[in-house]
PDB file of N, CA and C in Angstrom:
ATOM      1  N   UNK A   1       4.582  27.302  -8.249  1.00  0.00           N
ATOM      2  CA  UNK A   1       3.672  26.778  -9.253  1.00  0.00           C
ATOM      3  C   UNK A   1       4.403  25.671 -10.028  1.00  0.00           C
ATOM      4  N   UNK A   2       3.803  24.338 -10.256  1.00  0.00           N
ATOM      5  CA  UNK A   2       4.475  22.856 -11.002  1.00  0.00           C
ATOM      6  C   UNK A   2       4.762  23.860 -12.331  1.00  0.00           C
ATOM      7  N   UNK A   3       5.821  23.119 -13.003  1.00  0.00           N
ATOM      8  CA  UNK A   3       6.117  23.545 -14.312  1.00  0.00           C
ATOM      9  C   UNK A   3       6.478  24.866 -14.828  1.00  0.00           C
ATOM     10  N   UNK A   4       6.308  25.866 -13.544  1.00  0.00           N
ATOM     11  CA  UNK A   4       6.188  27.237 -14.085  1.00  0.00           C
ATOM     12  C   UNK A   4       7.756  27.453 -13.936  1.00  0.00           C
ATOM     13  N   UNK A   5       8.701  27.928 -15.399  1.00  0.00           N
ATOM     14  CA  UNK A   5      10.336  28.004 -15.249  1.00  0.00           C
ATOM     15  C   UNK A   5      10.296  29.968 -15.382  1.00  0.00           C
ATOM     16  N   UNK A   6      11.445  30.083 -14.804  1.00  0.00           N
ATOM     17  CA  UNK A   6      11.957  31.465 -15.291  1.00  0.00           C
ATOM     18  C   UNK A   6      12.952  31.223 -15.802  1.00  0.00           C
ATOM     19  N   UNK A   7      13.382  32.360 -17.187  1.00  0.00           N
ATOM     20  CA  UNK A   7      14.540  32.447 -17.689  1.00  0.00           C
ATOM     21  C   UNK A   7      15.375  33.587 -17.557  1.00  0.00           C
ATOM     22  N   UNK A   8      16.447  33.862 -17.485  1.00  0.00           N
ATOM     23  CA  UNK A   8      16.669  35.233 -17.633  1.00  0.00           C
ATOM     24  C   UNK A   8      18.068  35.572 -18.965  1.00  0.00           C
ATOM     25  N   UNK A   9      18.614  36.667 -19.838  1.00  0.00           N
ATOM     26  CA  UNK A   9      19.023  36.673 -20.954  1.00  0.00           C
ATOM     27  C   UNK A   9      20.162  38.114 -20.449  1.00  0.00           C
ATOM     28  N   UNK A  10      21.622  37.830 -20.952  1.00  0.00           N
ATOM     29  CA  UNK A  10      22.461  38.461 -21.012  1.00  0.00           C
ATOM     30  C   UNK A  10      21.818  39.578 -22.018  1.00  0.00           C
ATOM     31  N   UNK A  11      21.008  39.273 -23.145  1.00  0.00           N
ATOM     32  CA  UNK A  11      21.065  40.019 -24.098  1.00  0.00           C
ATOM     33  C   UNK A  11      19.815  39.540 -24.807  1.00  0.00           C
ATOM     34  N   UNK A  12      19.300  40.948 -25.550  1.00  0.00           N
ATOM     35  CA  UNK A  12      18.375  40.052 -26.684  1.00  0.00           C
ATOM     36  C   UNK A  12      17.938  41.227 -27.721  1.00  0.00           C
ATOM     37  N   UNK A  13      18.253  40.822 -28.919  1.00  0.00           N
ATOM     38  CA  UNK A  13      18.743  41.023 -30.438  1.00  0.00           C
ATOM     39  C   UNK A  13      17.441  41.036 -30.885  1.00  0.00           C
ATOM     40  N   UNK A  14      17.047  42.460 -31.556  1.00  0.00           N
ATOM     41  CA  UNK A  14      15.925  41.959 -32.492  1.00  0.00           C
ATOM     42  C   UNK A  14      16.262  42.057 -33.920  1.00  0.00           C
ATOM     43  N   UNK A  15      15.592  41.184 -34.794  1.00  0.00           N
ATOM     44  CA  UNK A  15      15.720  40.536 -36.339  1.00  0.00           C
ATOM     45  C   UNK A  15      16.444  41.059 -37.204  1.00  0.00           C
ATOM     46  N   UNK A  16      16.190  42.470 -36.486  1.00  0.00           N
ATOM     47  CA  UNK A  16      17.221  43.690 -37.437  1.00  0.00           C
ATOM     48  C   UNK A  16      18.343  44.181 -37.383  1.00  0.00           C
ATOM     49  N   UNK A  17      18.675  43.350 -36.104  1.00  0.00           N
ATOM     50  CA  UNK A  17      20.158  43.672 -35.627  1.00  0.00           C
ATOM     51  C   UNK A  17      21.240  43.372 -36.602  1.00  0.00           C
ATOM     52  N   UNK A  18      22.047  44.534 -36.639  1.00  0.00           N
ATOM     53  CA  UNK A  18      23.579  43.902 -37.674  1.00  0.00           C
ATOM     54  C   UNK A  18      24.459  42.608 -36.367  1.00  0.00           C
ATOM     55  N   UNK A  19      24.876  41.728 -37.471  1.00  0.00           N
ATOM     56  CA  UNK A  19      26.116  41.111 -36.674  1.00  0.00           C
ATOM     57  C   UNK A  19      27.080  41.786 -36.088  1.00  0.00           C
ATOM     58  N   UNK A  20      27.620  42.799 -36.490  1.00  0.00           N
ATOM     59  CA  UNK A  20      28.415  43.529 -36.072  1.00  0.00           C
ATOM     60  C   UNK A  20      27.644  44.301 -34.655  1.00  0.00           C
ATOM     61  N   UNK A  21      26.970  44.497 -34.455  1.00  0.00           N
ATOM     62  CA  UNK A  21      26.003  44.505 -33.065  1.00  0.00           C
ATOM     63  C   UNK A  21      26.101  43.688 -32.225  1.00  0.00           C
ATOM     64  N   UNK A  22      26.179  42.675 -32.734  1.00  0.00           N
ATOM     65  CA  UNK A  22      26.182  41.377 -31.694  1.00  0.00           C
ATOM     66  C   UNK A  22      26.971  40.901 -31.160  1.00  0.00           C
ATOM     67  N   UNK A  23      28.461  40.748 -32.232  1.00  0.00           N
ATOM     68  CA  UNK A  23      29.905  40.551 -31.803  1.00  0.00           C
ATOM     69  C   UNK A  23      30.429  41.366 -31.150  1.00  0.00           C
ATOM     70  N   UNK A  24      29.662  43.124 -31.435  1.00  0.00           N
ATOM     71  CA  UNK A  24      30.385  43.852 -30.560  1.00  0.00           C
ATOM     72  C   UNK A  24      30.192  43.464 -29.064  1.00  0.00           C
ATOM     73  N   UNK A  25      28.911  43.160 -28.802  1.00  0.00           N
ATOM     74  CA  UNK A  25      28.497  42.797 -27.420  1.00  0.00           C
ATOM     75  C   UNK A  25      28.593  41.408 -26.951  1.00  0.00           C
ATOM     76  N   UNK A  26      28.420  40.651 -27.697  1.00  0.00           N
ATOM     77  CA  UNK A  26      28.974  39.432 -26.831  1.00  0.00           C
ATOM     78  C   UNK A  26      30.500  38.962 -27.485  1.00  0.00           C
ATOM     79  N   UNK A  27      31.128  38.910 -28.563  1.00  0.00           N
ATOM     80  CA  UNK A  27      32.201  38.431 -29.104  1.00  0.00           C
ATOM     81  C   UNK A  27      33.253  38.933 -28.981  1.00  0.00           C
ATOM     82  N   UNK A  28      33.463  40.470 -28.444  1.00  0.00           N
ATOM     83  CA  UNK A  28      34.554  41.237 -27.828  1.00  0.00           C
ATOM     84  C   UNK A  28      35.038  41.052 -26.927  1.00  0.00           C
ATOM     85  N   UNK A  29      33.850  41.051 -25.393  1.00  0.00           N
ATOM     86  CA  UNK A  29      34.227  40.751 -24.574  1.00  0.00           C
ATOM     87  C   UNK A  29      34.881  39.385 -24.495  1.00  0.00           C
ATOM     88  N   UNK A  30      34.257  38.148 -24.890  1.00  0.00           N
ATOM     89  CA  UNK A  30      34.934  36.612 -25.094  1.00  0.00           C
ATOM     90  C   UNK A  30      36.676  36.537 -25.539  1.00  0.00           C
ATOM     91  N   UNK A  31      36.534  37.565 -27.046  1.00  0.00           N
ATOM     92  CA  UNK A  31      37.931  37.579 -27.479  1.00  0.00           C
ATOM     93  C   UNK A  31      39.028  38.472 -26.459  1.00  0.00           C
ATOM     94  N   UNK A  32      38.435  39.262 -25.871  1.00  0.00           N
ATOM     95  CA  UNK A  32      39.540  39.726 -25.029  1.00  0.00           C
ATOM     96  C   UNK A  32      39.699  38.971 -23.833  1.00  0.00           C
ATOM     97  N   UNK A  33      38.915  38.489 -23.345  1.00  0.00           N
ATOM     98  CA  UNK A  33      39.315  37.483 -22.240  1.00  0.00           C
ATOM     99  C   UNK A  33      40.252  36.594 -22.578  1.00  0.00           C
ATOM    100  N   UNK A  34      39.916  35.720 -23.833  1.00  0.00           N
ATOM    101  CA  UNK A  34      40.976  34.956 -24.425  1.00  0.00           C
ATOM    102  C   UNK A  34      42.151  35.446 -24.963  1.00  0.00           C
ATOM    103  N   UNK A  35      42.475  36.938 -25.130  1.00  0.00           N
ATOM    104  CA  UNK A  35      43.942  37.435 -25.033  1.00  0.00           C
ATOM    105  C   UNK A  35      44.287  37.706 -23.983  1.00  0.00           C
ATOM    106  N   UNK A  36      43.752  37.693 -22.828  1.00  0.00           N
ATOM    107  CA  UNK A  36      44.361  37.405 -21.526  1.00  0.00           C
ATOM    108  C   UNK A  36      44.702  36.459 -21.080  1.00  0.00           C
ATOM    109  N   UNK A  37      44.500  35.056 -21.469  1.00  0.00           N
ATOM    110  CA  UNK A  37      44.891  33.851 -20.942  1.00  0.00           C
ATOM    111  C   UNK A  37      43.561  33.363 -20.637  1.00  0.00           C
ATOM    112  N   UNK A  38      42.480  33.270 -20.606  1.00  0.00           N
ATOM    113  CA  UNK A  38      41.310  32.634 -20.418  1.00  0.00           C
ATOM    114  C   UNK A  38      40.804  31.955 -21.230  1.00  0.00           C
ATOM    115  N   UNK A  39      40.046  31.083 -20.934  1.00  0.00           N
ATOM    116  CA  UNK A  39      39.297  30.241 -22.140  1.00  0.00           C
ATOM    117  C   UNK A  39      38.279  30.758 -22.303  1.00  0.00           C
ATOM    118  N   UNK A  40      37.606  30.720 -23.859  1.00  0.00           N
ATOM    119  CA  UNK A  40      36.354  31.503 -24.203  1.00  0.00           C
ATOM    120  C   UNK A  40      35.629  30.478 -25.424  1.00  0.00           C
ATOM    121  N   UNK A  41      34.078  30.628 -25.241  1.00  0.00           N
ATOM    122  CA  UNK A  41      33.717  29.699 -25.662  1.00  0.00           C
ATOM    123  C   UNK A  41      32.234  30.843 -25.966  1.00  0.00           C
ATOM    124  N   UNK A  42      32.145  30.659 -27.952  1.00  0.00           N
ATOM    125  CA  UNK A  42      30.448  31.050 -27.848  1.00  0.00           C
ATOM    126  C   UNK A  42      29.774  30.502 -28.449  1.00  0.00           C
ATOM    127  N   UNK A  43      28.882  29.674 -28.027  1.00  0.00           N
ATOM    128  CA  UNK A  43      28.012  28.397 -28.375  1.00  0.00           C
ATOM    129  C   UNK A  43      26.419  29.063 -29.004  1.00  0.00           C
ATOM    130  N   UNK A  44      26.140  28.452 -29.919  1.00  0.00           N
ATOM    131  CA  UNK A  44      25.299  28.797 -30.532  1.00  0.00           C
ATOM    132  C   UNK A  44      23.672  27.279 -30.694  1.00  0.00           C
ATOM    133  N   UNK A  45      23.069  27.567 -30.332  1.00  0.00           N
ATOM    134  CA  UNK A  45      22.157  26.175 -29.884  1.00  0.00           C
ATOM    135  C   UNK A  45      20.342  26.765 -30.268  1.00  0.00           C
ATOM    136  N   UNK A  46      20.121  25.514 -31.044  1.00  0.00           N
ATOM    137  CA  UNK A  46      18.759  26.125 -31.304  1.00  0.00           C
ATOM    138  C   UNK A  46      18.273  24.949 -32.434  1.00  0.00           C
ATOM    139  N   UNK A  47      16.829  24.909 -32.481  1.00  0.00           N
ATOM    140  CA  UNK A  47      16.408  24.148 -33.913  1.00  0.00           C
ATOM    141  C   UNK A  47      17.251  24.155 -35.133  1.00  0.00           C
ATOM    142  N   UNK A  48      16.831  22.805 -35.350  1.00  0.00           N
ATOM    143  CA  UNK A  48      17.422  22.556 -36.876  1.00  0.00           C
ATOM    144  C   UNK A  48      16.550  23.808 -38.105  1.00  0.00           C
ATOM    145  N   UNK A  49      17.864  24.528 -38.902  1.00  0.00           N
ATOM    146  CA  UNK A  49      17.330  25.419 -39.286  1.00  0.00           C
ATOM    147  C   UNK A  49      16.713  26.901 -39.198  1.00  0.00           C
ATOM    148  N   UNK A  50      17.317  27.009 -37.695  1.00  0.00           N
ATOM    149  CA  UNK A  50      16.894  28.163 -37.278  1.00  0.00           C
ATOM    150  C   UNK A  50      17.526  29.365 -37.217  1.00  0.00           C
ATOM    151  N   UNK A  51      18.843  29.490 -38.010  1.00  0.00           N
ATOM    152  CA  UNK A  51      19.772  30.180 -38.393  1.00  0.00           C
ATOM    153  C   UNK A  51      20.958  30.463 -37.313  1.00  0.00           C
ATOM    154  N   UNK A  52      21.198  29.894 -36.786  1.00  0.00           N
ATOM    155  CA  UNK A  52      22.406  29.562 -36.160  1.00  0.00           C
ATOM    156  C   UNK A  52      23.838  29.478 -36.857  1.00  0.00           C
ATOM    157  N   UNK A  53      23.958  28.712 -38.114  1.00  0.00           N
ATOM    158  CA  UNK A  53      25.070  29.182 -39.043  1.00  0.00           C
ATOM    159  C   UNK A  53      25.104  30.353 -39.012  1.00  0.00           C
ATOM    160  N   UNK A  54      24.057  30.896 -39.796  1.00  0.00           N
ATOM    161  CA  UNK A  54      24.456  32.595 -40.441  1.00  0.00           C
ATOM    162  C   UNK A  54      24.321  33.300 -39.248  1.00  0.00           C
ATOM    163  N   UNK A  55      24.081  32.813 -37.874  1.00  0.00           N
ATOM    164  CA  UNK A  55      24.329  34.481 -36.939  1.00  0.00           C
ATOM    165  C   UNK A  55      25.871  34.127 -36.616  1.00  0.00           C
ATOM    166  N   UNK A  56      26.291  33.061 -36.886  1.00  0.00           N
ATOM    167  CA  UNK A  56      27.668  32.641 -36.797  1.00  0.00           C
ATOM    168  C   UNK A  56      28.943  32.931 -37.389  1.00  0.00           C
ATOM    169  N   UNK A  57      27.882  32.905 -38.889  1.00  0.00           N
ATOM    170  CA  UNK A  57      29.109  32.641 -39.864  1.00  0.00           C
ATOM    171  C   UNK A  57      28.589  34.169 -40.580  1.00  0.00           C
ATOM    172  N   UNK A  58      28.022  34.302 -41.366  1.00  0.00           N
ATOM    173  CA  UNK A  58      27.073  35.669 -42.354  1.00  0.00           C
ATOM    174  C   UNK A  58      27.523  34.909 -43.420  1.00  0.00           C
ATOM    175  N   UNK A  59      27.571  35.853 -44.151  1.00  0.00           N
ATOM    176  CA  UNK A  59      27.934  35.436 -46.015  1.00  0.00           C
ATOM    177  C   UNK A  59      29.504  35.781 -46.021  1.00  0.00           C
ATOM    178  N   UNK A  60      29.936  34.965 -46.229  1.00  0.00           N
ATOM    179  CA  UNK A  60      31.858  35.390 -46.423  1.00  0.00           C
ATOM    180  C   UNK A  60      31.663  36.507 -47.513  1.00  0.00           C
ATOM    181  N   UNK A  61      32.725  37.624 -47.293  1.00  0.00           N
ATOM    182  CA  UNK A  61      32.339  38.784 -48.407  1.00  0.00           C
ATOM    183  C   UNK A  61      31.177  39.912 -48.226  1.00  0.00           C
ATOM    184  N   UNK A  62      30.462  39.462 -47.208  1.00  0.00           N
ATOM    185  CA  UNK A  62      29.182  40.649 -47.391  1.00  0.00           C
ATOM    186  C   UNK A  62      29.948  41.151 -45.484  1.00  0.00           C
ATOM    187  N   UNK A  63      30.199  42.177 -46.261  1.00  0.00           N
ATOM    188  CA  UNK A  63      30.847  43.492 -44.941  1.00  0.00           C
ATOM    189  C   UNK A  63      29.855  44.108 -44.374  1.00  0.00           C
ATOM    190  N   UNK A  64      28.755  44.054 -45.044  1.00  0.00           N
ATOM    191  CA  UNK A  64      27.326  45.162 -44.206  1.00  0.00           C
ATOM    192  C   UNK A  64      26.605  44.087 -43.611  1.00  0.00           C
ATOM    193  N   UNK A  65      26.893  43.588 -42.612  1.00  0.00           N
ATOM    194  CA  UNK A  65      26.655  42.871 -41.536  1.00  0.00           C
ATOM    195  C   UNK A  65      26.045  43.163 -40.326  1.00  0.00           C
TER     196      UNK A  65
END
């Protein structure tokens, strides 16, 4: 079918997820690869404004994440 794409997703987070959820599952595995000698890279991509900082960064200081 023209135009018709499939996607498919390592993972997918709903709204309520803690960060600490997320890093456990994708940011662990990355950082331990990179204490093995590998390069690790986690890219974050999306609309302007669509919270990409804060699933990145959170609030410096707020631990309940």
């Amino acid at each position: 079918m023209k135009g018709k794409h499939d996607f498919t997703f390592d993972y997918c987070f709903g709204a309520e997820t803690k960060q600490v959820s997320v890093f456990e599952e994708v940011g662990v595995p990355v950082v331990k690869g990179v204490l093995d000698g590998y390069n690790g890279t986690i890219f974050a991509y999306g609309q302007t404004g669509s919270g990409k900082s804060f699933s990145m960064e959170g609030i410096r200081g707020d631990a309940d994440l």
